[in-house]
Protein backbone atom coordinates (compact mmCIF):
# COMPACT_ATOMS: atom_id res chain seq x y z
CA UNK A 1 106.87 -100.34 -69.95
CA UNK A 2 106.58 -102.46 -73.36
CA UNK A 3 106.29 -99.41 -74.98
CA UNK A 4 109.40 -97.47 -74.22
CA UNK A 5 108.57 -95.95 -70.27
CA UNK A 6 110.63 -96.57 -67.69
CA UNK A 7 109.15 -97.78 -64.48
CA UNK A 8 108.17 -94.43 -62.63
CA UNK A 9 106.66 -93.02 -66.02
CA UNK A 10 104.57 -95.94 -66.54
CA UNK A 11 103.40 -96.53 -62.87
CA UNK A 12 102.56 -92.76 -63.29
CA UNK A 13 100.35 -92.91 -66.57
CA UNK A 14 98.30 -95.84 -64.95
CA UNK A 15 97.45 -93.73 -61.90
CA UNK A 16 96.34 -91.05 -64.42
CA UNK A 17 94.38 -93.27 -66.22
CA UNK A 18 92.72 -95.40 -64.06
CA UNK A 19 92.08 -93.33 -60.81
CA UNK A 20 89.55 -95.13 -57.84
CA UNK A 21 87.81 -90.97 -58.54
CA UNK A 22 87.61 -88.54 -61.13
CA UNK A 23 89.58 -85.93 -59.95
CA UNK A 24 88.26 -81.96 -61.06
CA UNK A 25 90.66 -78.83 -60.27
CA UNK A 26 87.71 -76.31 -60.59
CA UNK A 27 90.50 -73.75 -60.79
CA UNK A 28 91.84 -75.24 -64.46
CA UNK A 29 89.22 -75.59 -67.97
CA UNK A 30 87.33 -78.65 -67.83
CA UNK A 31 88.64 -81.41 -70.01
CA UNK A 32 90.23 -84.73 -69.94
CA UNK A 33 92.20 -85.38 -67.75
CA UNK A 34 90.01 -82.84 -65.64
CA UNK A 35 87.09 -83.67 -65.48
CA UNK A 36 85.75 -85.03 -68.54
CA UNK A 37 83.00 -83.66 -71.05
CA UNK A 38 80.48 -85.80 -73.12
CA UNK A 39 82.04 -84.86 -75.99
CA UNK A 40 85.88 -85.85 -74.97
CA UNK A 41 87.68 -88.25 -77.20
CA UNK A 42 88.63 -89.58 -74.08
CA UNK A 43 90.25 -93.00 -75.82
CA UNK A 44 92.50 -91.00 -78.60
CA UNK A 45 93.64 -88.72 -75.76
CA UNK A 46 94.41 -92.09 -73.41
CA UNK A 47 96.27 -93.66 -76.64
CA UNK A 48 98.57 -90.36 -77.18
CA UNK A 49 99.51 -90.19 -73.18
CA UNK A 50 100.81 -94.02 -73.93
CA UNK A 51 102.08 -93.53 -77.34
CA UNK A 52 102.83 -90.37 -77.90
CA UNK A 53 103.58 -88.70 -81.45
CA UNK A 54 103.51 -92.90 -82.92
CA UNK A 55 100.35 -91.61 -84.93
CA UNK A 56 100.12 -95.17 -85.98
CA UNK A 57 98.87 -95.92 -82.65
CA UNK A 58 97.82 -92.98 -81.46
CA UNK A 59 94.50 -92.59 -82.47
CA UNK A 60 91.09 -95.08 -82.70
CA UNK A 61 89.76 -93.24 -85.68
CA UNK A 62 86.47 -92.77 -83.91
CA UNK A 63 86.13 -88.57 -84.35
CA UNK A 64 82.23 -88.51 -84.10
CA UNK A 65 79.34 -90.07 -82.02
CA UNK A 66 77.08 -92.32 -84.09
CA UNK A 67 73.89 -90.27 -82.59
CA UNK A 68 73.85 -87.00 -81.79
CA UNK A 69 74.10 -85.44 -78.14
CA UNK A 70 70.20 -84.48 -76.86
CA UNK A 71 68.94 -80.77 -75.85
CA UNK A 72 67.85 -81.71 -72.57
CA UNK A 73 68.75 -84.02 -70.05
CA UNK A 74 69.77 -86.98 -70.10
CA UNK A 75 72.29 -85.69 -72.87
CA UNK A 76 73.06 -88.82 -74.29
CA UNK A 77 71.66 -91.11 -76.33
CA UNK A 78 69.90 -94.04 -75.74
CA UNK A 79 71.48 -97.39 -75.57
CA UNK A 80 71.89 -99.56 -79.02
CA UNK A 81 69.18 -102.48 -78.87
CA UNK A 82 69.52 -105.09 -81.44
């Protein structure tokens, strides 16, 4: 609510984004907030749904992975060790 929603909007947006289960309607396109691909900028699209079109805050400036996504299984890369 600090950020301009009322009370039912913003109880709302936190059951969107922080559900107990990732929720998929096979019958939509896969995508955040359906389902989620590796490749979602899931934390951009979380700061527009609180936001909105304030494009000062909008977006973490993060538009790429540091590695790149693997052919085969697992997918993803392995974790950073210092």
């Amino acid at each position: 609510m600090a950020f301009g929603q009322d009370a039912g909007s913003a109880n709302a947006l936190a059951d969107a984004l922080t559900p107990d289960i990732q929720p998929i309607d096979v019958s939509q396109p896969t995508g955040f907030l359906n389902g989620r691909k590796p490749d979602d900028d899931v934390i951009t699209a979380e700061l527009h749904l609180i936001f909105g079109s304030n494009a000062a805050l909008n977006d973490d400036h993060v538009d790429a992975n540091d590695e790149p996504f693997l052919a085969t299984f697992p997918y993803l890369a392995g974790p950073h060790v210092q």
